[in-house]
Protein backbone atom coordinates (compact mmCIF):
# COMPACT_ATOMS: atom_id res chain seq x y z
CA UNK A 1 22.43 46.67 18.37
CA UNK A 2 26.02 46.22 18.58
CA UNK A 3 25.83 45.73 14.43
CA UNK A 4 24.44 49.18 14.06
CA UNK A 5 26.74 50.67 16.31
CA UNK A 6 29.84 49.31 15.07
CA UNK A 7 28.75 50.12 11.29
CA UNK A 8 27.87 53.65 12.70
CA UNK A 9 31.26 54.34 14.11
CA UNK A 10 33.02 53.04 11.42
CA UNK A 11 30.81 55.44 9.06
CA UNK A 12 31.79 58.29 11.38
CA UNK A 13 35.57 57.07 10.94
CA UNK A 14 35.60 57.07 7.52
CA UNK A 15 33.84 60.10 7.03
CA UNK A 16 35.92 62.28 9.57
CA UNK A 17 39.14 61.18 8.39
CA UNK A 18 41.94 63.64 7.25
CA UNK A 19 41.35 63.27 3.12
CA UNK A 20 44.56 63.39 1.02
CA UNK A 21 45.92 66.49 -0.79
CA UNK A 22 45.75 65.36 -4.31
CA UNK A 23 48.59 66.40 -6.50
CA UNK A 24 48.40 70.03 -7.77
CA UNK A 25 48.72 70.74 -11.67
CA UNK A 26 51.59 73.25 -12.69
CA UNK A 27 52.70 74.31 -16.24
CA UNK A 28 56.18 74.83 -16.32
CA UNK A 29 57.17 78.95 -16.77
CA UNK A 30 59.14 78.88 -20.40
CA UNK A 31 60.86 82.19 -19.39
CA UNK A 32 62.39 80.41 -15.87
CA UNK A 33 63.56 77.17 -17.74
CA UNK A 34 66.90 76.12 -18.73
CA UNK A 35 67.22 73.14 -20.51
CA UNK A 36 71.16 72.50 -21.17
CA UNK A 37 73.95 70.10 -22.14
CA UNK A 38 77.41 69.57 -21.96
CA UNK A 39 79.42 67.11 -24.16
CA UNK A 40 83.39 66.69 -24.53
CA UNK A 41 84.98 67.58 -27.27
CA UNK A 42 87.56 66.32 -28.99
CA UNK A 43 89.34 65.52 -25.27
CA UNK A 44 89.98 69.18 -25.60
CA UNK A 45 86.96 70.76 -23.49
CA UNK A 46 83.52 70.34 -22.54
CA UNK A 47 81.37 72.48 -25.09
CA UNK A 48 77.59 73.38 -23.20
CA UNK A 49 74.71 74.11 -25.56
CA UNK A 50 70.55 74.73 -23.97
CA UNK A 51 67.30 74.62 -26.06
CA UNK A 52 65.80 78.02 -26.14
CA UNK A 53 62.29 76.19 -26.24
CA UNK A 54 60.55 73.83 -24.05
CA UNK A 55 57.24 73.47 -22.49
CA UNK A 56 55.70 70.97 -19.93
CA UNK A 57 53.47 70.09 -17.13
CA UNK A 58 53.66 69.06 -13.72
CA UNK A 59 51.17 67.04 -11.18
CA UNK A 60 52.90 67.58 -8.12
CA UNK A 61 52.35 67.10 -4.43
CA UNK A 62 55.34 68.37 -2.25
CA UNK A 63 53.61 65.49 1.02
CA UNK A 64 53.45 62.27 -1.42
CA UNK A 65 55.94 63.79 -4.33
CA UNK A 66 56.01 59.45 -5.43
CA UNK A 67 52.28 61.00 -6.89
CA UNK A 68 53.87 63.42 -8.80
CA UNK A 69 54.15 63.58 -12.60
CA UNK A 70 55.96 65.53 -15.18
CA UNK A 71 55.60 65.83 -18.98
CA UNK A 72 57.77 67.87 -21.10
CA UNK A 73 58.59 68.87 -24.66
CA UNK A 74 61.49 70.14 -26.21
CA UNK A 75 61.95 71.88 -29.91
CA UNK A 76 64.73 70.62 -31.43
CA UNK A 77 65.29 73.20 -33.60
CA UNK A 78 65.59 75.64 -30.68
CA UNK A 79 68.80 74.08 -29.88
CA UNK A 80 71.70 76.92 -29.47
CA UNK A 81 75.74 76.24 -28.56
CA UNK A 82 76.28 80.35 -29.34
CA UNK A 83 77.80 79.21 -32.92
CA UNK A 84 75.41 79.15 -36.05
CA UNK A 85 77.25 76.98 -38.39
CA UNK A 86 77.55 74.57 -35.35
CA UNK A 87 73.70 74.43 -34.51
CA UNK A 88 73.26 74.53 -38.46
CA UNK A 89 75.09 70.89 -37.96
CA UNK A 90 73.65 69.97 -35.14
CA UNK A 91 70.04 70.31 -36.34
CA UNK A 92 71.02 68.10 -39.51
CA UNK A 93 70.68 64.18 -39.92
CA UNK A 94 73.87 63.73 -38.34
CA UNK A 95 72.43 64.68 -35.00
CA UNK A 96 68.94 65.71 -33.76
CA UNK A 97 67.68 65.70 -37.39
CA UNK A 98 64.76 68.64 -36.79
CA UNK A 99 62.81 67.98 -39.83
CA UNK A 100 62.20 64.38 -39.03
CA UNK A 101 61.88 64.37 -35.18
CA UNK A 102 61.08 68.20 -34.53
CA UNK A 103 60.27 67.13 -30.46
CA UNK A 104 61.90 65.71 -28.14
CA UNK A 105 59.82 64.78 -25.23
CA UNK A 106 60.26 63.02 -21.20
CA UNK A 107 57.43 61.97 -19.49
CA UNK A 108 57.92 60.28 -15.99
CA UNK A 109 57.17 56.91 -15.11
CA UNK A 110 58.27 56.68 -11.58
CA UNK A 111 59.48 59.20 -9.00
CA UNK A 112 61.04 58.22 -5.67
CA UNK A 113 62.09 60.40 -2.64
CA UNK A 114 65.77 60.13 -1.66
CA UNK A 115 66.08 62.99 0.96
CA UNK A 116 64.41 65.71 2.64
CA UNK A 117 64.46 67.74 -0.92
CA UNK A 118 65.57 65.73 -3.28
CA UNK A 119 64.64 62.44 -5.15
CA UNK A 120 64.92 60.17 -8.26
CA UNK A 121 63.10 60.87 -11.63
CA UNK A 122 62.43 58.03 -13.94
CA UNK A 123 60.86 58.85 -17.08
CA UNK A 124 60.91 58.07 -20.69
CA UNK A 125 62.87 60.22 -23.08
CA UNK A 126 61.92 60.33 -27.03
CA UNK A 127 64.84 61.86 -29.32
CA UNK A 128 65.06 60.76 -33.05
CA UNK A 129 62.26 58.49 -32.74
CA UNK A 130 63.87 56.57 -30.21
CA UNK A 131 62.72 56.06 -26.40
CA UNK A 132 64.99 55.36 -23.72
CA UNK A 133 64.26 55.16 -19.93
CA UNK A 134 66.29 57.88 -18.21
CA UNK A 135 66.83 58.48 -14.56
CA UNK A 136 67.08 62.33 -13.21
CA UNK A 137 68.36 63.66 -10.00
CA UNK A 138 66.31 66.24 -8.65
CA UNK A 139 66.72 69.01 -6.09
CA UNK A 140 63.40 70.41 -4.73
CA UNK A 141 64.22 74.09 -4.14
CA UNK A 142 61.60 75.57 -2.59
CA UNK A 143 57.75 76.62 -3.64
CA UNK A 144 55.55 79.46 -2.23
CA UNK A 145 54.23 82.67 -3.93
CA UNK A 146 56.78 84.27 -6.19
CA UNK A 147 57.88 87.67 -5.52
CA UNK A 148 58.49 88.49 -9.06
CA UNK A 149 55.36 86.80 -10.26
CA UNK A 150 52.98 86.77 -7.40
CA UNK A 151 51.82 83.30 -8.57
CA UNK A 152 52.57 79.92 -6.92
CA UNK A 153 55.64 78.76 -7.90
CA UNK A 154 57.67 75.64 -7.45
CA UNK A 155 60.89 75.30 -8.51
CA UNK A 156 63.34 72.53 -8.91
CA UNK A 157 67.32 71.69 -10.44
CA UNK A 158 67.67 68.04 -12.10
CA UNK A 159 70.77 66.47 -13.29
CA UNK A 160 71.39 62.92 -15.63
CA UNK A 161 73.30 61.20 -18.39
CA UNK A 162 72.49 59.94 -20.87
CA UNK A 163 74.09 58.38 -23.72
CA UNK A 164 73.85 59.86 -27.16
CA UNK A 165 74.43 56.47 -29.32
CA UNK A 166 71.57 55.06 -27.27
CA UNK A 167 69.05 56.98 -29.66
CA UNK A 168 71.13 56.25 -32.70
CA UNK A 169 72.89 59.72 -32.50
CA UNK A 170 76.29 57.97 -33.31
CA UNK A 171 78.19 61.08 -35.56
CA UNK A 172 81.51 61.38 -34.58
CA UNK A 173 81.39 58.62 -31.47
CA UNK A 174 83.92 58.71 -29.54
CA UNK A 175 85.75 62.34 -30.83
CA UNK A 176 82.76 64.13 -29.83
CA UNK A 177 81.49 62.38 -26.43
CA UNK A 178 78.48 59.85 -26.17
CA UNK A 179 77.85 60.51 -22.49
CA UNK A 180 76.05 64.17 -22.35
CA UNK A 181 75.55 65.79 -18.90
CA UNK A 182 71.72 66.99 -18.57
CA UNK A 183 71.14 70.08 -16.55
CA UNK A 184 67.77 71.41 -16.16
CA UNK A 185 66.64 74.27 -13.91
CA UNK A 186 62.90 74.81 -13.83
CA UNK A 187 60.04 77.06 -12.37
CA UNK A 188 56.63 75.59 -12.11
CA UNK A 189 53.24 77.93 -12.07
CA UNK A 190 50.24 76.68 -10.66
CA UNK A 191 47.56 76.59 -13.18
């Protein structure tokens, strides 16, 4: 009797306890993402460029954010430092070569909490063909219904480096800086 009883309260546990909020899937809002760089030239100044065109999605749970996931893709083409013979260049086989690697792409392998809003992103970045682990971090900002939108939104700020040469982006190494500054500000919709 004391079998059954046992068994029958741990049924009852296991069946009245609190389930887990499983991460919540988000596409990331193209319109409320900025996906910029900055890189010294020269010694002279520190020129910033963006890509005008990026997409992604994001698994995310704001209670167990180590659950979380992020994918994202980037058009290289779409890259713009507000001078056309410049991004002419820069789209060329000296640098992000477009034609031949048209994407680059991050998805995360590992993300751990560092604060009440803010954490670590680990993920693996793709850029001419080459992939690189790459650690981001990230600033949660805040999430709740948009007042613009009226959808769910989440909405986060990452910073990195990286190293250019890394990838095999070596053109004009060291006048024009290997270490580029990664600044990405982002608003996620839930789907």
């Amino acid at each position: 009797m004391k079998k059954i009883l046992s068994a029958a309260v741990l049924f009852a546990s296991l069946t009245t306890a609190p389930a887990f909020a499983a991460p919540v899937a988000y596409k990331i809002d193209p319109g409320h993402l900025s996906v910029a760089f900055i890189v010294n030239h020269l010694g002279f100044a520190n020129l910033i460029g963006r890509f005008n065109t990026a997409a992604g999605e994001l698994s995310f749970d704001k209670a167990a954010v180590e659950t979380s996931s992020l994918s994202v893709s980037i058009d290289a083409a779409s890259i713009d430092t507000n001078h056309a013979k410049r991004d002419e260049h820069l789209r060329s086989p000296d640098f992000f070569n477009t034609k031949e690697f048209p994407k680059l792409t991050f998805k995360s392998t590992k993300i751990e909490k560092t604060g009440e809003a803010t954490g670590t992103l680990t993920g693996d970045l793709t850029m001419l063909g080459v992939t690189k682990p790459v650690v981001l971090n990230v600033t949660f900002n805040k999430d709740g219904v948009s007042a613009a939108s009226k959808l769910e939104t989440a909405g986060f700020s990452a910073r990195g480096t990286i190293k250019r040469s890394d990838f095999g982006m070596k053109y004009g190494v060291p006048n024009i800086g290997d270490e580029i500054q990664i600044l990405i500000e982002a608003e996620a919709v839930k789907s």
